[in-house]
N, C-alpha and C. Protein backbone atom coordinates (compact mmCIF):
# COMPACT_ATOMS: atom_id res chain seq x y z
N UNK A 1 9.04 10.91 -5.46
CA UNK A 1 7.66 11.10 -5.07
C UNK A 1 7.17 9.85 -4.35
N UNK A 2 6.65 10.21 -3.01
CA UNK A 2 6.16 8.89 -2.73
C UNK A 2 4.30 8.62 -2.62
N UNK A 3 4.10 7.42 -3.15
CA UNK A 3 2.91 7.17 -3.07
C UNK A 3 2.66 5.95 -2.51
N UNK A 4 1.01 5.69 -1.74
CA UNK A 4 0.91 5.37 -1.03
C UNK A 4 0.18 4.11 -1.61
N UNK A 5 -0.23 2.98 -1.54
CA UNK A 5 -1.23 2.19 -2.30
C UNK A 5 -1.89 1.01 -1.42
N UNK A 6 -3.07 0.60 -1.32
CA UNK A 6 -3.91 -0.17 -0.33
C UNK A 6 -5.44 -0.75 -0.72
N UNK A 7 -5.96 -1.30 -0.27
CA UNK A 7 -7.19 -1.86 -0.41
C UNK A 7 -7.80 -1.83 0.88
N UNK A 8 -9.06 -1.02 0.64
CA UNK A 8 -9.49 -0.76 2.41
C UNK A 8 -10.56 -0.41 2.78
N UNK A 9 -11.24 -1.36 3.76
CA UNK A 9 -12.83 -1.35 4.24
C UNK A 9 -13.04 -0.09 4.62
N UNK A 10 -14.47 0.08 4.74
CA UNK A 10 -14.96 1.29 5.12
C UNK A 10 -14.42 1.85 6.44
N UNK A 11 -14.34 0.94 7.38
CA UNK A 11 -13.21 1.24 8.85
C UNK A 11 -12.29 1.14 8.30
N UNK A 12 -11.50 1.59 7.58
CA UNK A 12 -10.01 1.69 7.07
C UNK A 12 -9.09 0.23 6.97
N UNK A 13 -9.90 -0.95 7.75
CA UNK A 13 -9.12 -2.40 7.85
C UNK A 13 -8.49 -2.88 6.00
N UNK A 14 -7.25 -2.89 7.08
CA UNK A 14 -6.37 -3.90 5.30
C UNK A 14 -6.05 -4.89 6.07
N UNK A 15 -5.91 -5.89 6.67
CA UNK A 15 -5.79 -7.07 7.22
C UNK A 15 -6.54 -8.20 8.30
N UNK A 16 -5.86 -8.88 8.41
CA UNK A 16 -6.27 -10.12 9.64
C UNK A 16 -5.10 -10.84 9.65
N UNK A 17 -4.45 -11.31 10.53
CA UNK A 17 -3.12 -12.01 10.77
C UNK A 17 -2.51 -12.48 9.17
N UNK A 18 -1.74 -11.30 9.40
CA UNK A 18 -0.86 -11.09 7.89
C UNK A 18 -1.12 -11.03 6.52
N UNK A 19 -2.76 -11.12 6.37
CA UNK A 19 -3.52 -11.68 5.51
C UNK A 19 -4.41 -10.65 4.75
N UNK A 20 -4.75 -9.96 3.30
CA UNK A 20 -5.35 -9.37 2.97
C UNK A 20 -6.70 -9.64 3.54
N UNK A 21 -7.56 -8.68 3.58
CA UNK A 21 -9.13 -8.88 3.90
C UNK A 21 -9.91 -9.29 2.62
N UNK A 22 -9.75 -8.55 1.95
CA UNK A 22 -10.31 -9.26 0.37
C UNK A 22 -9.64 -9.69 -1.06
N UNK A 23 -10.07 -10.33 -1.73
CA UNK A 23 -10.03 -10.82 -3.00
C UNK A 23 -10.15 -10.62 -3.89
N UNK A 24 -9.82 -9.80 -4.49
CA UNK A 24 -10.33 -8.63 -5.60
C UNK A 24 -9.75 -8.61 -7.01
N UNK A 25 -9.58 -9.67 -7.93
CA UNK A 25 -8.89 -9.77 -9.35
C UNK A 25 -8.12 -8.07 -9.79
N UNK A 26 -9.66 -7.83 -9.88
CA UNK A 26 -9.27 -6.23 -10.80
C UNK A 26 -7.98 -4.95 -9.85
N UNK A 27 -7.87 -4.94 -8.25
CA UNK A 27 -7.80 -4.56 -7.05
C UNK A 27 -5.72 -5.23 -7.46
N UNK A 28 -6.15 -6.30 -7.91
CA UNK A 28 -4.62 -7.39 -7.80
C UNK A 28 -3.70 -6.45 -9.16
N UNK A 29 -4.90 -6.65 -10.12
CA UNK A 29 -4.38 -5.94 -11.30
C UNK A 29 -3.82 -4.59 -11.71
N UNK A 30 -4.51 -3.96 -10.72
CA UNK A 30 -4.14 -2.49 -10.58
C UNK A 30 -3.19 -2.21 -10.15
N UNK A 31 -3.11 -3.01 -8.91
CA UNK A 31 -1.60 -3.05 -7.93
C UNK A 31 -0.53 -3.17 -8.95
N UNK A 32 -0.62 -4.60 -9.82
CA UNK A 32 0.43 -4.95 -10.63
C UNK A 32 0.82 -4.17 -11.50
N UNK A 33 -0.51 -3.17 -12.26
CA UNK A 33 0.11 -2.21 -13.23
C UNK A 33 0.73 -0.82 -12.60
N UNK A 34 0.18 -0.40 -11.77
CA UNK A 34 0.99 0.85 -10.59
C UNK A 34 2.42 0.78 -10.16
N UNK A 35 2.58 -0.63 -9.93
CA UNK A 35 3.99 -0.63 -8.87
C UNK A 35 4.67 -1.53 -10.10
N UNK A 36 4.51 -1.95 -10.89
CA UNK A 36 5.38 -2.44 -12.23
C UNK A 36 6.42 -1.69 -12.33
N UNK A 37 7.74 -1.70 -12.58
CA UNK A 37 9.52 -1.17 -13.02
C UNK A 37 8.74 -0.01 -11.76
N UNK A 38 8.72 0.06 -10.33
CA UNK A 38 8.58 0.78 -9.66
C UNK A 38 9.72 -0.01 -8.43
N UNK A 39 10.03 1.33 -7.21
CA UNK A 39 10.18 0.90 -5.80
C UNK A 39 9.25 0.37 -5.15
N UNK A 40 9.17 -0.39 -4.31
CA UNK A 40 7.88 -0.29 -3.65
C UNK A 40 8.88 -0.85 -1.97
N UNK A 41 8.11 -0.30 -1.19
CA UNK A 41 8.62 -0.22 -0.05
C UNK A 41 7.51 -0.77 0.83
N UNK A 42 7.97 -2.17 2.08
CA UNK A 42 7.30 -2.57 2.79
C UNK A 42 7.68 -3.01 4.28
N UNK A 43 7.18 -3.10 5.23
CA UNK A 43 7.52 -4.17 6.10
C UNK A 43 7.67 -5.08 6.00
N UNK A 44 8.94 -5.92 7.06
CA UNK A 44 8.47 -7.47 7.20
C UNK A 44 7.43 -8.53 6.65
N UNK A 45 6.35 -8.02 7.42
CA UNK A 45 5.51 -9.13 7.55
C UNK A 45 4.44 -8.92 6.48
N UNK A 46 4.64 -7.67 5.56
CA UNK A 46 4.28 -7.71 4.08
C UNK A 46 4.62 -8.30 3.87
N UNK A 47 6.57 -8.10 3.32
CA UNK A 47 6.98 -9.05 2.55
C UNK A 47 6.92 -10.55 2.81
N UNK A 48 6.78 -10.79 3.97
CA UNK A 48 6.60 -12.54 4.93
C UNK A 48 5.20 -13.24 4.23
N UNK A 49 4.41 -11.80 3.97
CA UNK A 49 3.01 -12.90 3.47
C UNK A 49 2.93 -13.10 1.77
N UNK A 50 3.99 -12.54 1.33
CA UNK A 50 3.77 -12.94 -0.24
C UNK A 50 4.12 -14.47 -0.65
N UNK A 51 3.42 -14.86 -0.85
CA UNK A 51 3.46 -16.39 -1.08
C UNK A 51 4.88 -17.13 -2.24
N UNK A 52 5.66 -16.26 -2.86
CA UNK A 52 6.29 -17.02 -3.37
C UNK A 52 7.82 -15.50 -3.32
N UNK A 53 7.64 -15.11 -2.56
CA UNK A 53 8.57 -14.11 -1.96
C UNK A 53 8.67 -12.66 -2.74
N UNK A 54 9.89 -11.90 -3.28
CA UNK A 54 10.40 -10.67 -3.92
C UNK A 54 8.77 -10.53 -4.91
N UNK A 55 8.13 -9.65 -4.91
CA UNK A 55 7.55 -9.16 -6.43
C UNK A 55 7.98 -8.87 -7.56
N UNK A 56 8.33 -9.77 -8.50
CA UNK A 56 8.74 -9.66 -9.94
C UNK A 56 8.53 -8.33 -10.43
N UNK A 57 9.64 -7.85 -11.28
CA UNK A 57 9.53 -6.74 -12.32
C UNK A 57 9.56 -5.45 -10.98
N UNK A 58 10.37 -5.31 -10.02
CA UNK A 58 10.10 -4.10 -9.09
C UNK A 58 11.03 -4.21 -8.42
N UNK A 59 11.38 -3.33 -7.77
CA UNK A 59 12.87 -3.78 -6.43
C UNK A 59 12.22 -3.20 -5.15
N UNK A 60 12.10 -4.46 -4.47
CA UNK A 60 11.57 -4.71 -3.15
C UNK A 60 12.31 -4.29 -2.44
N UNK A 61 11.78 -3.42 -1.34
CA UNK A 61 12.56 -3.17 -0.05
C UNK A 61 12.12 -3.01 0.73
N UNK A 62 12.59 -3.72 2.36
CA UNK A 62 12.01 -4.43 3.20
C UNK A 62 12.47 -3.21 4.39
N UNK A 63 11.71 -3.04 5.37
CA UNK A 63 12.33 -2.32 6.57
C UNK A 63 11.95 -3.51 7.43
N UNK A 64 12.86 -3.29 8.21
CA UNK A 64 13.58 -4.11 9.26
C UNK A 64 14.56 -3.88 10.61
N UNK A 65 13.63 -3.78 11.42
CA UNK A 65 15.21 -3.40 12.96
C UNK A 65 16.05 -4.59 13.04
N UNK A 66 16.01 -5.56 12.34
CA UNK A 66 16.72 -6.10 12.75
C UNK A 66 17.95 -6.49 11.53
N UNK A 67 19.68 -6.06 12.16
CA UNK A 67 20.13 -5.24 10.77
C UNK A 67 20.68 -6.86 10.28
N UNK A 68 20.30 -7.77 10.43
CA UNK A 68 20.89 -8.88 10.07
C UNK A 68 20.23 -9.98 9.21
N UNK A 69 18.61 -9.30 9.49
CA UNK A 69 17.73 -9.90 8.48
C UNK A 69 17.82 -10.02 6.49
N UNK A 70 17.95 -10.73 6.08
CA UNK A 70 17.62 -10.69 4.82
C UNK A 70 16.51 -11.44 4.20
N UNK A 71 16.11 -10.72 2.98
CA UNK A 71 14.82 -11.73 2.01
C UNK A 71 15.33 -11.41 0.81
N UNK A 72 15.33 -12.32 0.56
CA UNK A 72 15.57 -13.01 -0.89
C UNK A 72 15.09 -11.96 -2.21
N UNK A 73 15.40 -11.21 -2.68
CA UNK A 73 14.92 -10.84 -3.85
C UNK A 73 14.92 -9.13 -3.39
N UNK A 74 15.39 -8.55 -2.07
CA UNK A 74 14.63 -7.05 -1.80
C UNK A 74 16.26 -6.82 -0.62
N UNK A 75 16.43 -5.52 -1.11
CA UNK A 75 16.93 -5.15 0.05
C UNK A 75 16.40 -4.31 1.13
N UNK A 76 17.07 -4.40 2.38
CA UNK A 76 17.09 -3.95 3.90
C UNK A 76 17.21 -3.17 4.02
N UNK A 77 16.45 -2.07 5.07
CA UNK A 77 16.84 -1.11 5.32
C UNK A 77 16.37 -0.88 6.63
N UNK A 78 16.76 -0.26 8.18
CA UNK A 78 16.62 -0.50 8.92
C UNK A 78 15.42 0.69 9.83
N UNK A 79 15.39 1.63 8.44
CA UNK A 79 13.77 2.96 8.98
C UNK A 79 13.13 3.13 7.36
N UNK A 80 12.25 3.99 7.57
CA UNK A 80 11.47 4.24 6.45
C UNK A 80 12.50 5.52 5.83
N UNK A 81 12.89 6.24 6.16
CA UNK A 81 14.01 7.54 6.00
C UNK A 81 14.92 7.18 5.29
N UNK A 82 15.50 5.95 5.81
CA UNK A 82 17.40 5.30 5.21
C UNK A 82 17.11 5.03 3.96
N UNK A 83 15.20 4.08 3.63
CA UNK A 83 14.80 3.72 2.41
C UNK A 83 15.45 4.71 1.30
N UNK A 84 14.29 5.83 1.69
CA UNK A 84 14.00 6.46 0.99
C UNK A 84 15.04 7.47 0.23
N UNK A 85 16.35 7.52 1.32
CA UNK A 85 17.25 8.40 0.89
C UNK A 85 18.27 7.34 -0.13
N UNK A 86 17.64 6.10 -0.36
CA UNK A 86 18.59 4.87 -1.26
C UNK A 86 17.33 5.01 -2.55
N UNK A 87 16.68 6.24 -2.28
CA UNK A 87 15.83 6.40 -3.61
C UNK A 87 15.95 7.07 -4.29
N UNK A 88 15.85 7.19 -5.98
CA UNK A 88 15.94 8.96 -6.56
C UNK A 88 14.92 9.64 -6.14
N UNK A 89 15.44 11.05 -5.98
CA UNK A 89 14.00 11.72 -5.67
C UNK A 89 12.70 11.82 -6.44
N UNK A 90 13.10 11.60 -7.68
CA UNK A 90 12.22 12.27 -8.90
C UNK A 90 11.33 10.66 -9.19
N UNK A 91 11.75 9.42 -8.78
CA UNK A 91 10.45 8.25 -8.72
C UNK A 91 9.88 8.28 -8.12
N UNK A 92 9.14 7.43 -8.83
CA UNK A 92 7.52 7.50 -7.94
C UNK A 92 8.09 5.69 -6.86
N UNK A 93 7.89 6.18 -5.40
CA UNK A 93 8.12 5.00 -4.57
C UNK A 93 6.94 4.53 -4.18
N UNK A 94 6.43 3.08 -4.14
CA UNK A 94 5.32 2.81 -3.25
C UNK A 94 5.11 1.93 -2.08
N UNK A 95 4.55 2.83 -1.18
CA UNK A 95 4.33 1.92 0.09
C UNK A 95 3.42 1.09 -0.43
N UNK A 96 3.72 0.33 0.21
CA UNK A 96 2.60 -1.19 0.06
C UNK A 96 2.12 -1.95 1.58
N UNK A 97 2.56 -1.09 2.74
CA UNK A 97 2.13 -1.92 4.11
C UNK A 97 3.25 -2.56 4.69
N UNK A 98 3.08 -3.00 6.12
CA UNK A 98 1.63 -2.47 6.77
C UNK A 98 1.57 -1.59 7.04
N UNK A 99 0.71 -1.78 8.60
CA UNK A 99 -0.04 -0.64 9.15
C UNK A 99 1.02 0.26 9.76
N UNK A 100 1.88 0.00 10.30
CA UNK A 100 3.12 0.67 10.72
C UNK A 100 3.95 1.38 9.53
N UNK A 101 3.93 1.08 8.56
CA UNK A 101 4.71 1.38 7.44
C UNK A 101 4.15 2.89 6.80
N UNK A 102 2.80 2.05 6.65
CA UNK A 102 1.68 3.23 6.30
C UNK A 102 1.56 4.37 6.86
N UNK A 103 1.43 4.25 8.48
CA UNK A 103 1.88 5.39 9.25
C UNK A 103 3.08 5.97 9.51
N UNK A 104 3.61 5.39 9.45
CA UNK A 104 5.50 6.73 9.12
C UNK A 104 5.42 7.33 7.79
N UNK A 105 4.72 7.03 6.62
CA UNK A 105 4.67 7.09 5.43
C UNK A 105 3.43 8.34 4.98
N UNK A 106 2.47 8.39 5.70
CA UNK A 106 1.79 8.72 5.65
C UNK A 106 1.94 10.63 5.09
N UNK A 107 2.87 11.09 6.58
CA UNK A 107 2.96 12.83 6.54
C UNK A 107 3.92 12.65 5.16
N UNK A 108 4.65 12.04 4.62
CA UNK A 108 5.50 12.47 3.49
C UNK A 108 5.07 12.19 2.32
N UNK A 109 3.94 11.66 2.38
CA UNK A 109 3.08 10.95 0.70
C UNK A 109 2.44 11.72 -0.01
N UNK A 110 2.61 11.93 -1.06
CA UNK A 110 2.17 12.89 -1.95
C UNK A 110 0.69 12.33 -2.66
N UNK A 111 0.89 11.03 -3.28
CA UNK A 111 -0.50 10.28 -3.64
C UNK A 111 -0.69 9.49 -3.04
N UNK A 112 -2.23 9.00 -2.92
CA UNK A 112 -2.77 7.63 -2.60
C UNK A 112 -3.40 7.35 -3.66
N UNK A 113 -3.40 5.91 -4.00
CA UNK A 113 -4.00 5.26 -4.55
C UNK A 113 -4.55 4.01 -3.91
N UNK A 114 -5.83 4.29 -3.32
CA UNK A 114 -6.97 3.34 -2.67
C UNK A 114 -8.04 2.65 -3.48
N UNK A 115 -7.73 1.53 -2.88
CA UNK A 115 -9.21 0.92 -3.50
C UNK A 115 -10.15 1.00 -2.16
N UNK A 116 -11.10 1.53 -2.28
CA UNK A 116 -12.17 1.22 -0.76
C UNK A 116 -13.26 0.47 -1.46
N UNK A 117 -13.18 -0.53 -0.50
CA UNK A 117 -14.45 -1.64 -0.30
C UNK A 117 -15.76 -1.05 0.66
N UNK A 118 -16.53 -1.27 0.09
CA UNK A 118 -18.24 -1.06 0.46
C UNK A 118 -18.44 -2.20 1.23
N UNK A 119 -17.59 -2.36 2.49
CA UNK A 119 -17.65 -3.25 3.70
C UNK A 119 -17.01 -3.25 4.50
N UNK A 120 -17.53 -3.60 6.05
CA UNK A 120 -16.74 -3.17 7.04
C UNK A 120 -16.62 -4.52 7.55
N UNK A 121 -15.10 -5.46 7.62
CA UNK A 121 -15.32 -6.59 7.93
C UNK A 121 -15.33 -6.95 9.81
N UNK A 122 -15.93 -8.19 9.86
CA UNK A 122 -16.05 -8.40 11.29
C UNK A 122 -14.94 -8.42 12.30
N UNK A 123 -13.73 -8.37 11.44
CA UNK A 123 -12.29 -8.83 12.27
C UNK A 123 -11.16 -8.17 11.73
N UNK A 124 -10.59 -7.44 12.25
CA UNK A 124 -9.31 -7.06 11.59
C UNK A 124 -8.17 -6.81 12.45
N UNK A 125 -7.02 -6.67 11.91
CA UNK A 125 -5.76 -6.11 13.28
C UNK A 125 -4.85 -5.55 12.79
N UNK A 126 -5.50 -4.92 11.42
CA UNK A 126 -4.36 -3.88 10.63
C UNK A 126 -4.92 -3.07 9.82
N UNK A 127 -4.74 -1.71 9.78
CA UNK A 127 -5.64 -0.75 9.75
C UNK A 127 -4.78 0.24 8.94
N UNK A 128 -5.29 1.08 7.86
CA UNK A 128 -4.70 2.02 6.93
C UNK A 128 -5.05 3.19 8.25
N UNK A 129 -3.94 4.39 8.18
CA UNK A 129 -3.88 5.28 9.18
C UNK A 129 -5.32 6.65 8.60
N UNK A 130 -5.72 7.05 9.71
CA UNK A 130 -6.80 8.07 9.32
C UNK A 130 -6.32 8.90 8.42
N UNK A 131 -7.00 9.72 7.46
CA UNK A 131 -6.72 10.68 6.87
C UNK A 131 -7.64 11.79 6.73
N UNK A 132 -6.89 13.01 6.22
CA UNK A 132 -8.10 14.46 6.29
C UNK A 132 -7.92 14.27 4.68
N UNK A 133 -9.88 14.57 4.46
CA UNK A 133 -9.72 14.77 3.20
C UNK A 133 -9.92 16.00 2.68
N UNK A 134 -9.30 16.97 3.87
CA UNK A 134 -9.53 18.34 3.75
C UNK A 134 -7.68 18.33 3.15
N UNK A 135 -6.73 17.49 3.57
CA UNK A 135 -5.72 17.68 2.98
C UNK A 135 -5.32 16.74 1.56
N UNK A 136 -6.39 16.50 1.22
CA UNK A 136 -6.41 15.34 0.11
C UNK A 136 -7.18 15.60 -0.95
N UNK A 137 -6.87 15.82 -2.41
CA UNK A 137 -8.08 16.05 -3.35
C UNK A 137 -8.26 14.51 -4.18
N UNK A 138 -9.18 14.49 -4.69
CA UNK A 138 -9.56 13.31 -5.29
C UNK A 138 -9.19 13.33 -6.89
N UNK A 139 -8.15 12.99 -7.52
CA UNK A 139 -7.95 12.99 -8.72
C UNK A 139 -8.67 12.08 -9.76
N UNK A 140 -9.36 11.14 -9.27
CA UNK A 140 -9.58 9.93 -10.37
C UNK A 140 -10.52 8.79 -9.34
N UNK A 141 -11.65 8.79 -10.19
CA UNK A 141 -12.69 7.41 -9.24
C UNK A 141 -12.88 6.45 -10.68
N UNK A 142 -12.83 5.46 -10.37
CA UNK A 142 -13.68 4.57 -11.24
C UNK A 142 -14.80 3.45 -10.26
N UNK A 143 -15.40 3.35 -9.96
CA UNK A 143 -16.75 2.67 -9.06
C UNK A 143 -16.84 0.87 -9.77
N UNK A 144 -16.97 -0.18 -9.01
CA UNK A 144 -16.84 -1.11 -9.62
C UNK A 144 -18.38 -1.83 -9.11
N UNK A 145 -18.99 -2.56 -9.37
CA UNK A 145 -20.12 -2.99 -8.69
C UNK A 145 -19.57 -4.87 -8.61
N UNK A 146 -20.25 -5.12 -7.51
CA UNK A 146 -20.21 -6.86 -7.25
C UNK A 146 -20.40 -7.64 -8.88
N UNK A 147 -19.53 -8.57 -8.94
CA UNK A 147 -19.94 -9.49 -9.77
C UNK A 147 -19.43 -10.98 -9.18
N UNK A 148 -19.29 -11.87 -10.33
CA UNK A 148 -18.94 -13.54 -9.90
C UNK A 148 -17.60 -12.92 -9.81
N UNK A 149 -16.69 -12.58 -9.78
CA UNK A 149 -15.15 -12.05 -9.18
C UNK A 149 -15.12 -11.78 -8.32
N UNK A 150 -16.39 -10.49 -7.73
CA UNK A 150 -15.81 -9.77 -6.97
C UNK A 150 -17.06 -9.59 -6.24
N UNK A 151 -17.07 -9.83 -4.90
CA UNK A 151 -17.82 -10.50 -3.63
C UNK A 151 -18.30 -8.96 -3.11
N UNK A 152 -17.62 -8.23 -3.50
CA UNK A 152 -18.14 -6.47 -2.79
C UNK A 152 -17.92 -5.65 -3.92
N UNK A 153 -18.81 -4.79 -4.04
CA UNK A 153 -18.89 -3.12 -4.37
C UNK A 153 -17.50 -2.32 -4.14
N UNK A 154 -16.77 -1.94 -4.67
CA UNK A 154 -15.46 -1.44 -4.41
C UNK A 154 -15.18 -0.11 -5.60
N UNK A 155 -14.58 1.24 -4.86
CA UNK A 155 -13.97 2.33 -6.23
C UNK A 155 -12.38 2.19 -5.85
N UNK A 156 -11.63 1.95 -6.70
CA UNK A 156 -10.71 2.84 -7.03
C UNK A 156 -10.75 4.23 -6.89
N UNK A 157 -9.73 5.11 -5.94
CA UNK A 157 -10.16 6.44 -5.66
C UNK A 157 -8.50 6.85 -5.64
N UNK A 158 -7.85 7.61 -6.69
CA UNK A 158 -6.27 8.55 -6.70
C UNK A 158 -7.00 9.77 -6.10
N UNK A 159 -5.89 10.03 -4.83
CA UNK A 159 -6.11 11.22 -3.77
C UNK A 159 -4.60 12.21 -4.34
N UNK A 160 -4.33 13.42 -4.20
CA UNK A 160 -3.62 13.83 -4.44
C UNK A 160 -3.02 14.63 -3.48
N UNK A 161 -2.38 15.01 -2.60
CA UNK A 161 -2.14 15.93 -1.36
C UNK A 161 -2.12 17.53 -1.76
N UNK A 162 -3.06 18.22 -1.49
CA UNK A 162 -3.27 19.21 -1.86
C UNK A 162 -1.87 20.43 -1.51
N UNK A 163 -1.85 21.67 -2.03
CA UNK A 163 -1.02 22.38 -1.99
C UNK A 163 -1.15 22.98 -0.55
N UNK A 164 0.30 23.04 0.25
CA UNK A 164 0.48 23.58 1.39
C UNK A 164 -0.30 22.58 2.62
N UNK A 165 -0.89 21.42 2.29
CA UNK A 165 -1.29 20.75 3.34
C UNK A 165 0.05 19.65 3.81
């Protein structure tokens, strides 16, 4: 099963030169408990911006055209397809970005799990791909309001891909 997972302004922005857009403790935490003893599947320049490389407790895997690349802690794979067929069918896999990743990923994803931020930031250059939420049902919201953590208004929102869409 693959699912999809992100943090994302009201214009759909998840980045700025390689860089999350926001800061979000609870947003970090969620991630960590979701994709925990999980796949999680990324680009490059995902995996390039994690500050201390592989994500602990998960097996990283990197797509890459270029078949000679390696990172430390995740294996290679050279499409989103080759990944996935080095997956069991019956886990749950998660994309984690980018924006390219997200979009090949997109028609075959069964869940999302979004956090959307109640802000549209001034700058971005990486963008979660549009979606119909005529092909998407909403399984689960929890609504968070600003505090000293957390600089924006943000829900947690599990989408589920509806039957025959």
């Amino acid at each position: 099963m693959i699912s999809m997972i992100a943090a994302i302004a009201r214009n759909r922005a998840i980045g700025l030169h390689n860089k999350l857009l926001y800061w979000l403790p609870d947003d970090l935490k969620r991630f960590k408990s979701l994709t925990t003893g999980h796949t999680i599947i990324m680009g490059r320049k995902t995996f390039e911006s994690f500050p201390k490389g592989a994500l602990p407790n998960r097996r990283n895997i990197v797509l890459s055209r270029n078949a000679s690349a390696t990172f430390p802690g995740a294996e290679t794979f050279g499409s989103l397809e080759e990944a996935l067929a080095h997956c069991p069918p019956e886990e749950e896999v998660f994309i984690i970005g980018g924006e390219s990743v997200y979009q090949a990923a997109l028609p075959l994803a069964h869940k999302l799990y979004l956090t959307e931020i109640e802000d549209t930031p001034r700058e971005a250059d990486a963008f979660f791909p549009p979606f119909s939420h005529e092909e998407w049902e909403t399984t689960g919201q929890q609504t968070h309001e600003r505090d000293e953590r957390h600089a924006f208004k943000f829900a947690f929102k599990d989408y589920i891909r509806k039957e025959g869409a």
